[in-house]
C-alpha atoms as a PDB file:
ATOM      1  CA  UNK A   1     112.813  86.613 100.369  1.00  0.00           C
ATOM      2  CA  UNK A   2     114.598  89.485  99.149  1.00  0.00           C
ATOM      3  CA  UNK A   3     115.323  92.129 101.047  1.00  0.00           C
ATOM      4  CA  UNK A   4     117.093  95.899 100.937  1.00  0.00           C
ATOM      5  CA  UNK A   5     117.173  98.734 103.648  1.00  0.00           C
ATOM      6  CA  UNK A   6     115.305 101.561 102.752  1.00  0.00           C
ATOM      7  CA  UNK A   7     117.812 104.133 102.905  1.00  0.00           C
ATOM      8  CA  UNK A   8     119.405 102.171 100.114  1.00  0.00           C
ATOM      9  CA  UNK A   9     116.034 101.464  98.123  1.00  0.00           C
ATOM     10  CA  UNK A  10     116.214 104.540  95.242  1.00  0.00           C
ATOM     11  CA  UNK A  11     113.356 105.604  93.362  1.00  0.00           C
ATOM     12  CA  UNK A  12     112.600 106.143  89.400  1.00  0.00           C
ATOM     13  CA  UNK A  13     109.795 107.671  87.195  1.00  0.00           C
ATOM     14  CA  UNK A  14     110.772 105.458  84.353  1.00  0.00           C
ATOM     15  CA  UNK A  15     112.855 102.420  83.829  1.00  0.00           C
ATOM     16  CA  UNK A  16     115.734 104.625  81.859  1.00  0.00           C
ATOM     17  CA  UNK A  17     116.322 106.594  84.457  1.00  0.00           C
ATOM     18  CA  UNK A  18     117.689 103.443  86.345  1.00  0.00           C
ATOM     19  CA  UNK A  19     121.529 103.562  86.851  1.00  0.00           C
ATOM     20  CA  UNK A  20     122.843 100.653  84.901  1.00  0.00           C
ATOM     21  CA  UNK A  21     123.631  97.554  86.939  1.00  0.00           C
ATOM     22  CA  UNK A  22     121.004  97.828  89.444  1.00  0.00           C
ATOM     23  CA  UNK A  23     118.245  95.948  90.204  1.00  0.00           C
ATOM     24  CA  UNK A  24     114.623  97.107  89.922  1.00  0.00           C
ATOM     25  CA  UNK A  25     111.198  96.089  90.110  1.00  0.00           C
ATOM     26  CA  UNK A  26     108.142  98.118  89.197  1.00  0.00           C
ATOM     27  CA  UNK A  27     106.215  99.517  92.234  1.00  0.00           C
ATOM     28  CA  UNK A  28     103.420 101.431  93.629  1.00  0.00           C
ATOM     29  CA  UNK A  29     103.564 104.729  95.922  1.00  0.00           C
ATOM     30  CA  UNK A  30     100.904 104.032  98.753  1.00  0.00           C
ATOM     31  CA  UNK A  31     102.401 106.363 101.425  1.00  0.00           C
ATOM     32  CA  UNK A  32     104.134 109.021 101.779  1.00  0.00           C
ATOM     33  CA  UNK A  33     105.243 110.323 105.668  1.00  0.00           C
ATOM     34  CA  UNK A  34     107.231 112.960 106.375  1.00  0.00           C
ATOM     35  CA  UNK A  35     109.971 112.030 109.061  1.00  0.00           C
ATOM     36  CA  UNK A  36     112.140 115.458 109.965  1.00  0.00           C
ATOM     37  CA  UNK A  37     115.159 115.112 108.010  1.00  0.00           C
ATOM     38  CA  UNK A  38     113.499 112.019 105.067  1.00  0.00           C
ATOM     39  CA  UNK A  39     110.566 110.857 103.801  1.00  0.00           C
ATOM     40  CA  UNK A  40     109.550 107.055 104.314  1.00  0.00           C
ATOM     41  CA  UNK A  41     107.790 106.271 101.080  1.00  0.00           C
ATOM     42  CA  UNK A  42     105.679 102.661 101.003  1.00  0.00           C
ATOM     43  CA  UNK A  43     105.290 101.251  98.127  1.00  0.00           C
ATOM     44  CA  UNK A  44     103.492  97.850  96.591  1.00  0.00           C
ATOM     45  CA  UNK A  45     105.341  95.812  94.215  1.00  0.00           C
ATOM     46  CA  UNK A  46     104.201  93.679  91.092  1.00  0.00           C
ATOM     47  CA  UNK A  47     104.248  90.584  92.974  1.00  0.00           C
ATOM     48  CA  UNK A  48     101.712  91.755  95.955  1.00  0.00           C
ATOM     49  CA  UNK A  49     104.670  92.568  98.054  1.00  0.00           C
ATOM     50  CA  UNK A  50     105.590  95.549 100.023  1.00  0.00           C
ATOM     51  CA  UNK A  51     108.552  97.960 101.157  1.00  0.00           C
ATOM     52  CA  UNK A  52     109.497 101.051 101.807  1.00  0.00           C
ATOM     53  CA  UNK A  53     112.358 103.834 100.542  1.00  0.00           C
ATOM     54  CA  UNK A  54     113.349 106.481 102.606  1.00  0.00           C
ATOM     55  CA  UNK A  55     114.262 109.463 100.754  1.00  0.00           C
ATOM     56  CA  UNK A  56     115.883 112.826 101.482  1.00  0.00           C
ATOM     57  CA  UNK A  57     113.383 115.582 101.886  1.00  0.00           C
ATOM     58  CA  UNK A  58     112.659 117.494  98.571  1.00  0.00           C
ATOM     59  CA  UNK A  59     111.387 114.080  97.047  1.00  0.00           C
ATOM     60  CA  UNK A  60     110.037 115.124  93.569  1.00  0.00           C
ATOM     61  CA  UNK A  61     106.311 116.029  94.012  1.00  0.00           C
ATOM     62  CA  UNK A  62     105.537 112.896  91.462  1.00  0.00           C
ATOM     63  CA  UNK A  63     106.416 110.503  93.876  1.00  0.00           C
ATOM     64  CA  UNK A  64     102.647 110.250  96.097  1.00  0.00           C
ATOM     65  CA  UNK A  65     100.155 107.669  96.926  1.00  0.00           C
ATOM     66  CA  UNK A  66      98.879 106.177  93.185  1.00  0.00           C
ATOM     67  CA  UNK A  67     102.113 107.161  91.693  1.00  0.00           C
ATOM     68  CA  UNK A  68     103.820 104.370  89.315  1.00  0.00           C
ATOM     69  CA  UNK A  69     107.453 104.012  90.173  1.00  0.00           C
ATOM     70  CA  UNK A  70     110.440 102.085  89.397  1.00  0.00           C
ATOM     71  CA  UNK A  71     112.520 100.790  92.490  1.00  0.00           C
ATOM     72  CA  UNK A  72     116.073 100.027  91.780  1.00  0.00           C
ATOM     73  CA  UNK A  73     119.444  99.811  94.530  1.00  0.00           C
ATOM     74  CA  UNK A  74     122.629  98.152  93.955  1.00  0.00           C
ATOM     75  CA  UNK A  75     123.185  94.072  93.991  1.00  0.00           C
ATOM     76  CA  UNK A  76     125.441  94.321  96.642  1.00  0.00           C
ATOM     77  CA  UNK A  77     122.590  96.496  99.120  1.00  0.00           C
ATOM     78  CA  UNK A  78     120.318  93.206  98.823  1.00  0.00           C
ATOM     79  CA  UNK A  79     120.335  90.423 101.584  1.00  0.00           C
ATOM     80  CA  UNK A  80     118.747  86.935 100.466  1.00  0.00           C
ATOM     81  CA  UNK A  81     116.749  85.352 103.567  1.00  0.00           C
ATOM     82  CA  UNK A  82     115.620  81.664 103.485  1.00  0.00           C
ATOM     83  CA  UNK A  83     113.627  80.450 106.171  1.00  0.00           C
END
């Protein structure tokens, strides 16, 4: 299992506006929650899987529930867990 904090999970509209390097997978919005100073956005990947971002407030309005995103951080932000 793969697995990244959300305060280092970014999101994307589109796969070019991924920094190069990263790592992404495609995702969708299905919450958005408002949490004083960020936003915890959950999302549903490809696979059936789920996670969350948390975001600064002033997200772009594009990312809500039903949105179509791109999730992308940095290789060295992800943790490999084998059980």
């Amino acid at each position: 299992m793969l697995i990244v904090r959300p305060e280092r999970t970014s999101l994307a509209l589109d796969e070019e506006s991924v920094p190069s390097g990263s790592n992404a997978a495609d995702a969708v919005v299905t919450d958005v929650s408002f949490y004083g100073t960020y936003n915890r956005i959950e999302l549903t990947y490809g696979d059936g899987s789920v996670g969350c971002a948390a975001l600064p407030v002033g997200t772009p309005a594009a990312v809500r529930p039903g949105a179509k995103v791109v999730a992308h951080w940095r290789p060295e932000d992800q943790v490999l867990v084998t059980k």
